[in-house]
Protein backbone atom coordinates (compact mmCIF):
# COMPACT_ATOMS: atom_id res chain seq x y z
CA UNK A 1 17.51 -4.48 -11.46
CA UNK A 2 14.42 -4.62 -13.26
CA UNK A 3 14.96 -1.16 -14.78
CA UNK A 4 18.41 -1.27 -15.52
CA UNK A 5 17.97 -4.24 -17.39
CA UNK A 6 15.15 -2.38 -19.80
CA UNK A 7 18.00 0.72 -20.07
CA UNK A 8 16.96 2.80 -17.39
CA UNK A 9 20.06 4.43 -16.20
CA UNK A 10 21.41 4.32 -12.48
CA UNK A 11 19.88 8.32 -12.08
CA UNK A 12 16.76 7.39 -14.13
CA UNK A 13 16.23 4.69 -11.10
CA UNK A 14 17.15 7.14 -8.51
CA UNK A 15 14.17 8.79 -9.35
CA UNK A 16 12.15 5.68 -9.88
CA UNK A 17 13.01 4.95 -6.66
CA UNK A 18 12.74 7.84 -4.58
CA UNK A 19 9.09 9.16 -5.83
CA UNK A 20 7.45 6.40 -4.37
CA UNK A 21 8.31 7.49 -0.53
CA UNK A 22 8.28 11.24 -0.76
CA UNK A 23 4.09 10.42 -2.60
CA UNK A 24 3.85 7.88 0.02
CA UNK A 25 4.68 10.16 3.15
CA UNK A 26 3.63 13.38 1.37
CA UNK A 27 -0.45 11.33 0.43
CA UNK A 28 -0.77 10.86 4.48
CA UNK A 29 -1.22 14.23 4.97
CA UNK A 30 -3.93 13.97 3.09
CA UNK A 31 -5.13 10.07 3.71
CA UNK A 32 -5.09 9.93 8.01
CA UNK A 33 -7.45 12.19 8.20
CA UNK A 34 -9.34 11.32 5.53
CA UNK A 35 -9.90 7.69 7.20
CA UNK A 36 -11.10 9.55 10.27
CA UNK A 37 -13.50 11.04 7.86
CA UNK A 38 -14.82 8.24 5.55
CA UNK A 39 -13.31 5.19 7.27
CA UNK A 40 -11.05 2.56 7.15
CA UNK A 41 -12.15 0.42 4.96
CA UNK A 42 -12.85 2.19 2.03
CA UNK A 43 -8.90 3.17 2.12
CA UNK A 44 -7.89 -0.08 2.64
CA UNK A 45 -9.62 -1.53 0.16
CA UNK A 46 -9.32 1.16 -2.49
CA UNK A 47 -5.57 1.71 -1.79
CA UNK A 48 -4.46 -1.76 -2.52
CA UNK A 49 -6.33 -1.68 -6.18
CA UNK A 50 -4.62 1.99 -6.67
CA UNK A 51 -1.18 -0.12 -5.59
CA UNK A 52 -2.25 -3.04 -8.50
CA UNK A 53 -2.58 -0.59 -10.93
CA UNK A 54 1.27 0.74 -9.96
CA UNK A 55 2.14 -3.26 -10.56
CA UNK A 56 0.53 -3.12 -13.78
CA UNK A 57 1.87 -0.07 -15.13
CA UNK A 58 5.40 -1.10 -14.29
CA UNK A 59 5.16 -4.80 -14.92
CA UNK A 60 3.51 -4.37 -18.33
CA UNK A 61 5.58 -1.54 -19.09
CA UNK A 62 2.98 0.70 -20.44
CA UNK A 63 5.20 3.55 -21.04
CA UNK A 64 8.63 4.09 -21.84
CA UNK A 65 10.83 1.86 -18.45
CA UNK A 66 11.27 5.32 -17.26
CA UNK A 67 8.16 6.93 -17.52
CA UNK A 68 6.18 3.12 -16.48
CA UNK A 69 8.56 3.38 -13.57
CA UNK A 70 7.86 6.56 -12.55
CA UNK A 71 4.27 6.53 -13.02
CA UNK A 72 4.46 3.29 -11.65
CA UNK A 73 5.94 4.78 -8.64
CA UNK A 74 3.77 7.30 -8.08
CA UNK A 75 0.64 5.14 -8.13
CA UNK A 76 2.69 2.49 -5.49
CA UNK A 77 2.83 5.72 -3.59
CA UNK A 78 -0.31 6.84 -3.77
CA UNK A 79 -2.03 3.33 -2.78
CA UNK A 80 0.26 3.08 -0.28
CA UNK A 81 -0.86 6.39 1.46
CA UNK A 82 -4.12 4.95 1.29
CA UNK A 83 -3.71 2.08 2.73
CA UNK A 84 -0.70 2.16 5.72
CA UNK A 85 -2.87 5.25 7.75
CA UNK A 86 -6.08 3.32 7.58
CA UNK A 87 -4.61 -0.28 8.28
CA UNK A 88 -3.29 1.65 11.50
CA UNK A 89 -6.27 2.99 12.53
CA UNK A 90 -8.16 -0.45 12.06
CA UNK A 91 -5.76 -2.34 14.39
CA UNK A 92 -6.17 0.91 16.80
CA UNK A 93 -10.10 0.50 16.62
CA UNK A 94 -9.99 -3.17 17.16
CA UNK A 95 -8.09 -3.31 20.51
CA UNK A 96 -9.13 -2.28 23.42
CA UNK A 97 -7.24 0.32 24.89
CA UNK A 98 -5.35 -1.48 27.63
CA UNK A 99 -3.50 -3.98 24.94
CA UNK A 100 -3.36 -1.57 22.08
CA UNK A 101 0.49 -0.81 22.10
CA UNK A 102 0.56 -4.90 21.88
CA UNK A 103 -1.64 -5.24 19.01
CA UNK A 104 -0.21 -2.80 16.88
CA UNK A 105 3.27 -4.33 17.90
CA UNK A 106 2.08 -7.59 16.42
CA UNK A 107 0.41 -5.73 13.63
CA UNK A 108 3.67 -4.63 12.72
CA UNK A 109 5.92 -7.68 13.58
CA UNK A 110 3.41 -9.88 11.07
CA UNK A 111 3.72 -6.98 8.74
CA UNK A 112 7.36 -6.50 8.59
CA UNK A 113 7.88 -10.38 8.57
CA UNK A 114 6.24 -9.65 4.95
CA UNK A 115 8.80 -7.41 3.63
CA UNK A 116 11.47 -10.03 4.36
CA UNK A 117 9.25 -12.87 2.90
CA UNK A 118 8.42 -11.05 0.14
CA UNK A 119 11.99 -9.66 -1.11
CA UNK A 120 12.79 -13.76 -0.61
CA UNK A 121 9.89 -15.10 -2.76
CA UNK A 122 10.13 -12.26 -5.20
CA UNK A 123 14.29 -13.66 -5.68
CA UNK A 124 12.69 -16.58 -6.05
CA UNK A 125 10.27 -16.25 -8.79
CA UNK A 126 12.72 -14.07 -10.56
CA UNK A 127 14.98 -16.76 -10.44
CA UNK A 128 12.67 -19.25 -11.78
CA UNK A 129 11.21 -16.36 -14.61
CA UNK A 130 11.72 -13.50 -15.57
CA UNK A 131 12.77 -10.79 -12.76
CA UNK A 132 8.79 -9.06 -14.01
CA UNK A 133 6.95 -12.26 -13.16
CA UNK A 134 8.33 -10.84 -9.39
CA UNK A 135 6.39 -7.42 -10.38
CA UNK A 136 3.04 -9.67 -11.88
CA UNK A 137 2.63 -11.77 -8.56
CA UNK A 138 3.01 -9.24 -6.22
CA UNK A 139 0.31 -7.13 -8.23
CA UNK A 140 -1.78 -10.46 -8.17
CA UNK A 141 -1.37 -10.85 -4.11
CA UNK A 142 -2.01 -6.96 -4.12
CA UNK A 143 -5.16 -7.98 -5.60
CA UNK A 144 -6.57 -10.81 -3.85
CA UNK A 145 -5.74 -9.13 -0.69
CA UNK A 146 -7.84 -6.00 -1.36
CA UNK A 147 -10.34 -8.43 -2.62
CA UNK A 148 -10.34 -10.38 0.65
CA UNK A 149 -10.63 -7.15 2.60
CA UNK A 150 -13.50 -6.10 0.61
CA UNK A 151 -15.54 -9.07 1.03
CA UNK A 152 -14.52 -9.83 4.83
CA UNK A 153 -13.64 -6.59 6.31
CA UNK A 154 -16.42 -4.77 8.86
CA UNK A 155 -15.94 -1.03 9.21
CA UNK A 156 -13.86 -0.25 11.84
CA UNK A 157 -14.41 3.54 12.58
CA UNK A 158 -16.69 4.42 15.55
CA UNK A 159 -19.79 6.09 14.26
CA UNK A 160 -19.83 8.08 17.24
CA UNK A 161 -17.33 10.35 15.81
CA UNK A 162 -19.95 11.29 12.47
CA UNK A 163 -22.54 12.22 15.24
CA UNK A 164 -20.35 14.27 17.35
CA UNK A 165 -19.18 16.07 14.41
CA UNK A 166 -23.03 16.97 13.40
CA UNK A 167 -23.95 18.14 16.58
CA UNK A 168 -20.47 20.26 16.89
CA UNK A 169 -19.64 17.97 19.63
CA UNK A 170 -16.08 16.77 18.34
């Protein structure tokens, strides 16, 4: 809706709209192992502020609606990849094997529970603004949550795997 009401066209959003999961699935090629390599954290964190800048891009419409949208898109995408691998992995690290399946069941549950909670708010504030005050507070939340993990967050990967990979153990 957001698009179409700056004059985006229905294929113009089409595009918008499909760029962000192709980048998304397509970046955790590259991003899962990559957290195996560097950590979780650092993902996590660095993810969410790649996501913000998607928020900004679209929500201040730095571009053309298309092009904001698409760029927009890509960076969503691109954070996104950072961050979904990593948060995995982090849950995965936490929990001891025998209640692992569990945890990342309520991982997810919490996590999905957001989607729903989000599309409701984001009705919500759009409702009450304009429908990019939706865009503007989800980039804010984006935000404060990679700040929180930042400042909270303890490093989840087990350092044996750097040492096995140095002595060609792994």
């Amino acid at each position: 809706m957001l698009f179409i009401s700056a004059g985006v066209g229905l294929e113009g959003v089409g595009w918008i709209k499909a760029i962000y999961p192709v980048v998304w699935g397509v970046g955790q090629i590259i991003t899962a192992p990559l957290a195996d390599k560097i950590g979780r954290e650092p993902l996590i964190v660095w993810g969410m502020f790649v996501q913000v800048l998607g928020h900004i891009v679209i929500g201040l419409e730095l571009f053309s609606p298309f092009t904001s949208g698409i760029v927009g898109s890509v960076l969503l995408g691109m954070g996104t990849a950072m961050v979904y691998p990593a948060l995995l992995a982090a849950v995965s690290d936490a929990a001891h094997p025998s209640w692992r399946a569990s945890s990342l069941g309520v991982y997810r549950f919490w996590r999905d529970i957001g989607y729903a909670v989000g599309a409701v708010l984001s009705g919500l504030i759009a409702g009450l603004q304009r429908l990019v005050w939706a865009v503007h507070i989800a980039g804010i939340v984006t935000f404060l949550s990679g700040i929180v993990v930042w400042v909270n967050m303890k490093e989840t990967l087990h350092k044996q795997i750097f040492i096995n990979e140095i002595h060609g153990a792994y």
